[in-house]
N, C-alpha and C. Protein backbone atom coordinates (compact mmCIF):
# COMPACT_ATOMS: atom_id res chain seq x y z
N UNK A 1 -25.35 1.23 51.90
CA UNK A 1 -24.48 1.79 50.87
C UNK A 1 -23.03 1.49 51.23
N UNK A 2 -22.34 0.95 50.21
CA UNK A 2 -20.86 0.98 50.78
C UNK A 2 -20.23 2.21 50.05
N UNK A 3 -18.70 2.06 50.30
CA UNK A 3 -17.89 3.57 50.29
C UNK A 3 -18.19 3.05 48.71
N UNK A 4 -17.77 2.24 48.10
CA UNK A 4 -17.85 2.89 46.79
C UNK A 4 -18.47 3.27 46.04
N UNK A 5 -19.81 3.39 46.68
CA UNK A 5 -21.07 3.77 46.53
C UNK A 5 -21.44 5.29 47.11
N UNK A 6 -20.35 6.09 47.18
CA UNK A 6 -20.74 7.57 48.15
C UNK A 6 -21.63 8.38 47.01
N UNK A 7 -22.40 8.57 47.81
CA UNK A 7 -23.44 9.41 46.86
C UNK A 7 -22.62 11.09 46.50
N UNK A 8 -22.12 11.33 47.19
CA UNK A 8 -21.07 12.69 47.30
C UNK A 8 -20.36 12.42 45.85
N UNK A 9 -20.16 11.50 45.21
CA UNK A 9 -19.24 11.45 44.31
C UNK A 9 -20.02 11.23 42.66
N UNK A 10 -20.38 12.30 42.13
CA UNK A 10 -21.39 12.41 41.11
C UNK A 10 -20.55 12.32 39.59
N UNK A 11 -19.14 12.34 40.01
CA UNK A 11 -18.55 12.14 38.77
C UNK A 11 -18.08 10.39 38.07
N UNK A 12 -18.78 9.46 38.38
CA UNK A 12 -18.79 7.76 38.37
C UNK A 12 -17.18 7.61 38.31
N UNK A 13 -16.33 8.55 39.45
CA UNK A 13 -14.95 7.85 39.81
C UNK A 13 -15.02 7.21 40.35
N UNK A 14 -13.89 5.69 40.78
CA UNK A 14 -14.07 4.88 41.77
C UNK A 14 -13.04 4.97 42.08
N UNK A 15 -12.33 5.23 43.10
CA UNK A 15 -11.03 5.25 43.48
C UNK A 15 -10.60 3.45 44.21
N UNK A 16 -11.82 2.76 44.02
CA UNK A 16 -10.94 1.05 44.77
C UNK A 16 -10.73 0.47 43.14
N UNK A 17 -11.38 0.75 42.28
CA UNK A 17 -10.44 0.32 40.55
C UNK A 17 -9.21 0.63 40.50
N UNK A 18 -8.30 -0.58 40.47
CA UNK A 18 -7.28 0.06 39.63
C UNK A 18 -6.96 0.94 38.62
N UNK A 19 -7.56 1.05 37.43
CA UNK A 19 -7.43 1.46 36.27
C UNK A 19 -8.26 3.51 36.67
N UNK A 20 -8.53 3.33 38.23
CA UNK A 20 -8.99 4.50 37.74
C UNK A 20 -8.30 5.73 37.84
N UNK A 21 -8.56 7.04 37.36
CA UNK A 21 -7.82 7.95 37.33
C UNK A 21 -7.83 8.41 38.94
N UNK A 22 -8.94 8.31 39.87
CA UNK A 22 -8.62 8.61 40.82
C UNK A 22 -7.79 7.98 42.03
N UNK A 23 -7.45 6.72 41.55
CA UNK A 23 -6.82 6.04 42.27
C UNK A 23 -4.84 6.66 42.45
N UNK A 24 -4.48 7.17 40.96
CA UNK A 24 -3.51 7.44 40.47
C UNK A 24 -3.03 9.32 41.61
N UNK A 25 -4.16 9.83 41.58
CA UNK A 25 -4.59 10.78 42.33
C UNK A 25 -4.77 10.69 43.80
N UNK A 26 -5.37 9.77 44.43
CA UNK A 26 -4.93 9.01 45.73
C UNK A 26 -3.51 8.97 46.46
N UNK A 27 -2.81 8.28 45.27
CA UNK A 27 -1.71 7.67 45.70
C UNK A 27 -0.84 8.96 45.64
N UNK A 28 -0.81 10.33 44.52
CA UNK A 28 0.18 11.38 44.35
C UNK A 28 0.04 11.94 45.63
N UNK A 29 -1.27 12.40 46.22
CA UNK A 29 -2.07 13.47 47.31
C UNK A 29 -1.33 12.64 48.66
N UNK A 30 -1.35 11.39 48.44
CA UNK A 30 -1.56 11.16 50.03
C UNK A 30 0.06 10.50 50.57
N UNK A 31 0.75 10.21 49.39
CA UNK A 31 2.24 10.70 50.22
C UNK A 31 2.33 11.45 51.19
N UNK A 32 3.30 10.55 51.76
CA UNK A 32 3.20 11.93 52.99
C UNK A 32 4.16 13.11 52.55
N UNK A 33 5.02 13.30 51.79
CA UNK A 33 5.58 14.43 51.44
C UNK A 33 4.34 15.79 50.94
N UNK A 34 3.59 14.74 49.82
CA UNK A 34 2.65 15.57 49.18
C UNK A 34 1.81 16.00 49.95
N UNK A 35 1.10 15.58 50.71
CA UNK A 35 0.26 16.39 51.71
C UNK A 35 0.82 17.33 52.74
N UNK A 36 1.99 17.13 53.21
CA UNK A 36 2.35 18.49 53.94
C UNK A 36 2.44 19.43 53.38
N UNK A 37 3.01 19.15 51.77
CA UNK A 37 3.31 20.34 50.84
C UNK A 37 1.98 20.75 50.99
N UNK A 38 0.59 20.63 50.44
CA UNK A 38 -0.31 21.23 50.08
C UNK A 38 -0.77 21.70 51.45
N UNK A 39 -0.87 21.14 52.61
CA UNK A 39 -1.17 21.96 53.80
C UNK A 39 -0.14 23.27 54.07
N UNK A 40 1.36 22.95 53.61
CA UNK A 40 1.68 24.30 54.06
C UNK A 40 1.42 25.66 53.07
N UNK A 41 1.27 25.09 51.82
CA UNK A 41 0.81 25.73 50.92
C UNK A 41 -0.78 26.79 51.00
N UNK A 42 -1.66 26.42 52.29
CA UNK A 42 -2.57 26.72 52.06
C UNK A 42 -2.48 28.44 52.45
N UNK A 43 -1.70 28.44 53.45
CA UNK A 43 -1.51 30.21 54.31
C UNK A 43 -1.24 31.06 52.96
N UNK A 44 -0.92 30.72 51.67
CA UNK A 44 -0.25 31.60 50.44
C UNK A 44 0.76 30.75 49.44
N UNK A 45 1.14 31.58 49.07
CA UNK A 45 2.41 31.31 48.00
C UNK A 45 3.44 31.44 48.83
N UNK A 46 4.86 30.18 48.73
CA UNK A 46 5.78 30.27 48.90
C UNK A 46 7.29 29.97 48.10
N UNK A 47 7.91 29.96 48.49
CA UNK A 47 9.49 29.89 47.58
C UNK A 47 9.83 28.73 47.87
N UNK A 48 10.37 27.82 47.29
CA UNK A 48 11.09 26.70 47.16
C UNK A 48 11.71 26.39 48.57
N UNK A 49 12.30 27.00 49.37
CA UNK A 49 13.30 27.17 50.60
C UNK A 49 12.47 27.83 51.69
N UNK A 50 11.22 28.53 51.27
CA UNK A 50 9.98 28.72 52.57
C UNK A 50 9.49 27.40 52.95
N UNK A 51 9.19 26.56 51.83
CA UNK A 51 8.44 25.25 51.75
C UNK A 51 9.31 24.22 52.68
N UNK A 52 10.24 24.22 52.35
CA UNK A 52 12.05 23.55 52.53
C UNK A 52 11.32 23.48 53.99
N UNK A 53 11.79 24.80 54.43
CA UNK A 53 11.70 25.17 55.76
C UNK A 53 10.57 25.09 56.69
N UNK A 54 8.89 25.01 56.27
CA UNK A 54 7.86 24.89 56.49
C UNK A 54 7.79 23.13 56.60
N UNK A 55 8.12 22.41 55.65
CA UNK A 55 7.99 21.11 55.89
C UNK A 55 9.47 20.82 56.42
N UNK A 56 9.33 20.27 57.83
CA UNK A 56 10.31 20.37 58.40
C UNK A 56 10.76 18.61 57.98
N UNK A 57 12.12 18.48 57.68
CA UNK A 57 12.90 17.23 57.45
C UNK A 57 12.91 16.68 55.85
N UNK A 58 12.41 17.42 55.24
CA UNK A 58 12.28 17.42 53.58
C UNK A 58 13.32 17.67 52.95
N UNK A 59 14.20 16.79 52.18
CA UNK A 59 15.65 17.00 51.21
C UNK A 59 14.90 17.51 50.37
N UNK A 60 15.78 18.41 49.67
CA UNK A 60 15.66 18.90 48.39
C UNK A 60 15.19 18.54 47.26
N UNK A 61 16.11 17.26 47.34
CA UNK A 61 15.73 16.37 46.08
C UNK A 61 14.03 15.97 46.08
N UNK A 62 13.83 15.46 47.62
CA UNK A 62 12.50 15.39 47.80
C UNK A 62 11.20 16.18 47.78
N UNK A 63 11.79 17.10 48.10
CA UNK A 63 11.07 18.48 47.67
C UNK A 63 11.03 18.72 46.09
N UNK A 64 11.50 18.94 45.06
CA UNK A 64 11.85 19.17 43.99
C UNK A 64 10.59 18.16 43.03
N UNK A 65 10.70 16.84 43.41
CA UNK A 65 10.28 16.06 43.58
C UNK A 65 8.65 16.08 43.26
N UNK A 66 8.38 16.54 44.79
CA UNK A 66 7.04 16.35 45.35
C UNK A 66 6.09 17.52 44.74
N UNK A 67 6.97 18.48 44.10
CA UNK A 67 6.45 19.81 43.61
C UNK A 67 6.44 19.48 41.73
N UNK A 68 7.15 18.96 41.34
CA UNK A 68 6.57 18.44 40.21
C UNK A 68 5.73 17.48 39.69
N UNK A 69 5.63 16.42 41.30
CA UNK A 69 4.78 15.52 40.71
C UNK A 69 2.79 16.39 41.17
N UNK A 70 3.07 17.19 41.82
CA UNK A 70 1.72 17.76 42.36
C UNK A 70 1.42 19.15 41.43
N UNK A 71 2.07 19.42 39.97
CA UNK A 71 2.10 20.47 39.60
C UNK A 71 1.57 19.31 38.14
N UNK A 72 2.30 18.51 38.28
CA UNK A 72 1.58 17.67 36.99
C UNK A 72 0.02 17.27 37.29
N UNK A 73 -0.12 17.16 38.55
CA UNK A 73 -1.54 16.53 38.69
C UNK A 73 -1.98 18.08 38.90
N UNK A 74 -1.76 19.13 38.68
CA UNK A 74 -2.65 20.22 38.48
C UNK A 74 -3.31 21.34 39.62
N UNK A 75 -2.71 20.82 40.79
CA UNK A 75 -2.81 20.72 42.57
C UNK A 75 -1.98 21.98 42.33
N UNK A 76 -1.49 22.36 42.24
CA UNK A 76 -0.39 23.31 42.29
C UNK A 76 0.31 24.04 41.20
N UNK A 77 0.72 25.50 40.57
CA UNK A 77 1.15 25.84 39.97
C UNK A 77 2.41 26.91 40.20
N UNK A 78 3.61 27.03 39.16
CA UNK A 78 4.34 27.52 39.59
C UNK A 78 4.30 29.01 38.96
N UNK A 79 4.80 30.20 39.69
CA UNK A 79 4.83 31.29 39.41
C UNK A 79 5.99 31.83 38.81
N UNK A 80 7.22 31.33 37.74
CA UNK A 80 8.54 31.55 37.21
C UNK A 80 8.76 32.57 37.43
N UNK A 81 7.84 33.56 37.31
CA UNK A 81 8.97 35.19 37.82
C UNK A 81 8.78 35.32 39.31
N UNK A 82 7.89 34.97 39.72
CA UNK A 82 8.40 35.08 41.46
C UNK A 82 8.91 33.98 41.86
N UNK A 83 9.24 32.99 41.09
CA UNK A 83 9.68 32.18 42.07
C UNK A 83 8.87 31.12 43.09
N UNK A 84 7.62 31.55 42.65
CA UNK A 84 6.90 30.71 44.09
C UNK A 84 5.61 29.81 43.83
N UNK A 85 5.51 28.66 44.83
CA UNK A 85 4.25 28.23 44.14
C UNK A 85 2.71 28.07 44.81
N UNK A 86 1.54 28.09 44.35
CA UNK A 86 0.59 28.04 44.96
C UNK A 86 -0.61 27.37 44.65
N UNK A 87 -1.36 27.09 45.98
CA UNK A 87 -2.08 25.74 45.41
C UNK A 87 -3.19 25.83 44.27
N UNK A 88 -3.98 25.19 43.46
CA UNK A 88 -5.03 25.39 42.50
C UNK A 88 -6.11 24.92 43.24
N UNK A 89 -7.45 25.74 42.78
CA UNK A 89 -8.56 25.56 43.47
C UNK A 89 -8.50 23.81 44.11
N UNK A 90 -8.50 22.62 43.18
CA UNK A 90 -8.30 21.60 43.48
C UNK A 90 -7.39 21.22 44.29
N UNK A 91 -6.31 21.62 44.21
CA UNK A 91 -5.03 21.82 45.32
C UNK A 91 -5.70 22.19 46.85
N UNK A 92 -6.28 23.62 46.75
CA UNK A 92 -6.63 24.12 47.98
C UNK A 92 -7.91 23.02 48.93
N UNK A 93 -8.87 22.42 48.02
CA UNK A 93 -9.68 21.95 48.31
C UNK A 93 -9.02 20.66 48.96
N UNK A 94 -8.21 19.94 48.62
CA UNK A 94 -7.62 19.23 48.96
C UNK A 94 -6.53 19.16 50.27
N UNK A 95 -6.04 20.33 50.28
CA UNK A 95 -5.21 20.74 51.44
C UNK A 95 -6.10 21.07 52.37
N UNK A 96 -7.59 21.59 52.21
CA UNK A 96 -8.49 21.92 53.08
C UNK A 96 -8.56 20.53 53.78
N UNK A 97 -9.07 19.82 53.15
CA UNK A 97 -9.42 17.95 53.85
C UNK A 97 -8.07 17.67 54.37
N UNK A 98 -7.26 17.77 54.38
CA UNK A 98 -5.83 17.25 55.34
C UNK A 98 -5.66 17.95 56.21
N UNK A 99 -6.24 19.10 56.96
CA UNK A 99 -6.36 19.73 57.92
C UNK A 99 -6.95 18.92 59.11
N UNK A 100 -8.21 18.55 58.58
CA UNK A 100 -8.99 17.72 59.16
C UNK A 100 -8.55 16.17 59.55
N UNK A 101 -8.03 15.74 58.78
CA UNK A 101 -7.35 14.45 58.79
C UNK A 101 -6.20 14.72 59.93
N UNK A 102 -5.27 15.66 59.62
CA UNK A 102 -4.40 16.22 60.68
C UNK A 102 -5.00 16.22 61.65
N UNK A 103 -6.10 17.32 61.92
CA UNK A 103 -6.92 17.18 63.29
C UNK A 103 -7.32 15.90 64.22
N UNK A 104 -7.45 14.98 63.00
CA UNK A 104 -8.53 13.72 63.58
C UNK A 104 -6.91 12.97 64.11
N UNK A 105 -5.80 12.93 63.50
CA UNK A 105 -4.86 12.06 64.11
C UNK A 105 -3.98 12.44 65.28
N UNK A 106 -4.08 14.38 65.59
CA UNK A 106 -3.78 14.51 66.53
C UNK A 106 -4.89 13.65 68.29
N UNK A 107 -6.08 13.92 67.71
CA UNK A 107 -7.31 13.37 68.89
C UNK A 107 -6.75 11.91 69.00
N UNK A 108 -6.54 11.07 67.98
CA UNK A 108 -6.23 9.82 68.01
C UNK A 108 -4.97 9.95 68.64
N UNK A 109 -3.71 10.59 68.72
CA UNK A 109 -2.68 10.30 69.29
C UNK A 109 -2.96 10.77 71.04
N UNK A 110 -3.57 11.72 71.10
CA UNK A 110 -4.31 12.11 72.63
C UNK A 110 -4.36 10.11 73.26
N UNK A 111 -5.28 9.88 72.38
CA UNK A 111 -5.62 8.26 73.03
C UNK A 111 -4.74 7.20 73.29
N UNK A 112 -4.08 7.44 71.89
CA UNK A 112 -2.69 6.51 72.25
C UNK A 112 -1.85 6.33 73.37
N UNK A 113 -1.27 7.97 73.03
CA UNK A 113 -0.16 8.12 73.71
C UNK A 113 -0.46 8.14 75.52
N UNK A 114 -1.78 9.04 76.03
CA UNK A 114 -2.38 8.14 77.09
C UNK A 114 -2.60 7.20 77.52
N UNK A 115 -2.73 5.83 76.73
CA UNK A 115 -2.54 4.45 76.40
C UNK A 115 -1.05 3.87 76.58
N UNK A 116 -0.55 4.45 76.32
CA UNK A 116 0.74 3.59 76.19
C UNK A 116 1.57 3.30 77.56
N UNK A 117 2.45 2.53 77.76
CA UNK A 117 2.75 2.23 78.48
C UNK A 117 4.35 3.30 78.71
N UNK A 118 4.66 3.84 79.68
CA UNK A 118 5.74 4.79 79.62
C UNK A 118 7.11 3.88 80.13
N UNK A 119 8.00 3.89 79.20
CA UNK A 119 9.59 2.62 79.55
C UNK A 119 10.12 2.81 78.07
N UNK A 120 11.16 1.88 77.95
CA UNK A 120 12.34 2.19 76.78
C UNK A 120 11.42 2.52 75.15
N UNK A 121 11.41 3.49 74.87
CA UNK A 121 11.19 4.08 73.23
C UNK A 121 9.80 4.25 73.21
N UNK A 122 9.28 4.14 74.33
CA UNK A 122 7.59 4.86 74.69
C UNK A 122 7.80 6.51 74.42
N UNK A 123 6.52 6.73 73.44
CA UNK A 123 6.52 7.75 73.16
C UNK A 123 6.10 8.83 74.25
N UNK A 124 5.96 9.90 74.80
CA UNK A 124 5.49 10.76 75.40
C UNK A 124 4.36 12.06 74.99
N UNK A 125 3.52 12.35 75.11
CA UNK A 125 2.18 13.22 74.47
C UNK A 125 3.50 14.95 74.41
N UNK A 126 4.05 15.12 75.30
CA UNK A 126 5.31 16.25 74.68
C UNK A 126 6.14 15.42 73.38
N UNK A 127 6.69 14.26 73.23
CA UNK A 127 7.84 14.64 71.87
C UNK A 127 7.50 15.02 70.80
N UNK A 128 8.32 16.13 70.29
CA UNK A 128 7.40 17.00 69.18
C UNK A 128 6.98 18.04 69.17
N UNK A 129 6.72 18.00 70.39
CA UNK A 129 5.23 19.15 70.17
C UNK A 129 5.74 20.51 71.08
N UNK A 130 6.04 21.75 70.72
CA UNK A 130 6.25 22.75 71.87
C UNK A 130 4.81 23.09 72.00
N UNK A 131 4.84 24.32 72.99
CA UNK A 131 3.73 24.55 73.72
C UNK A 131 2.60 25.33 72.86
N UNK A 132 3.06 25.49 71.84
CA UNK A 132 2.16 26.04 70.98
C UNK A 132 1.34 25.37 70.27
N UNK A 133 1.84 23.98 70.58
CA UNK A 133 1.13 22.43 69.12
C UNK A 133 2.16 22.83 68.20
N UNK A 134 2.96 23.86 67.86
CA UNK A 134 3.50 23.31 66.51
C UNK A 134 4.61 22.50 66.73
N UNK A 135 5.32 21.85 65.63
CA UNK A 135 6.14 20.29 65.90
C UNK A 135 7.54 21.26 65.68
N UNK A 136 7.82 20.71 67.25
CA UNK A 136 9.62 21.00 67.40
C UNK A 136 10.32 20.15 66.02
N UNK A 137 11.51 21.15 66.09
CA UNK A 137 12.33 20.66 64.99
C UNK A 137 13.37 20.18 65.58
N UNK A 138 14.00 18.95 65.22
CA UNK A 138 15.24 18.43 65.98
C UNK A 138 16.18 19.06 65.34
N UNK A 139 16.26 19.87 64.34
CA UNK A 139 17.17 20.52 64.09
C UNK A 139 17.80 21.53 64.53
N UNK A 140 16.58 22.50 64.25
CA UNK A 140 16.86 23.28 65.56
C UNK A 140 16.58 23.43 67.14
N UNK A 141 16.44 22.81 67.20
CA UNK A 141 16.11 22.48 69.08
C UNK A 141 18.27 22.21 69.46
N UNK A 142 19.20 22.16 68.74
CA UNK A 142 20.13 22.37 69.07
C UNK A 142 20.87 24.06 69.74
């Protein structure tokens, strides 16, 4: 069986067609802006400037952005009197699978970065990361 053949997929989408709708859906989700949004999105509803602040290195504009184009594809809806937005079942389901993906590229960087050779702009298995796993901010690390 090849992938475009996944039996998991009972609705005859093909996401390697151009023309298909899931391809269009591919490409919104897997920005990398758009997927942090929906992972940080998953803990609840947040405010425009929680999000800001949750996805660390995100302009505004980019943000602004990334929240209308993931509110058109239906991933996300906004709450006008609070202010805040949160993911849609499809949204959540989706932010669920980038957890995992997250997971699988931290194990892969384990390998790398063990791999690599340590000298000028070699990465180190610390940059980034405080002791908790969550990702230092160069912003504030001043």
């Amino acid at each position: 069986m090849t992938s475009s053949e996944n039996l998991k997929n009972p609705h005859h989408f093909n996401v390697f067609a151009a023309a298909c709708p899931s391809r269009k859906l591919l490409n919104d989700v897997t920005r990398r802006w758009s997927i942090l949004v929906l992972a940080a999105l998953l803990d609840g509803s947040l405010r425009f400037g929680q999000i800001r602040e949750k996805v660390d290195g995100i302009s505004d504009r980019m943000l602004s952005a990334t929240l209308s184009a993931l509110a058109e594809d239906r991933l996300i809806v906004k709450d006008d009197a609070a202010g805040t937005y949160s993911l849609t079942e499809p949204g959540r389901q989706i932010a669920r699978q980038s957890l995992d993906l997250f997971d699988s590229l931290y194990r892969a960087l384990d390998e790398i970065v063990d791999r690599r050779p340590m000298g000028d702009g070699a990465v180190s298995s610390d940059d980034g990361v405080m002791s908790d796993g969550a990702v230092a901010s160069e912003s504030k690390a001043a």
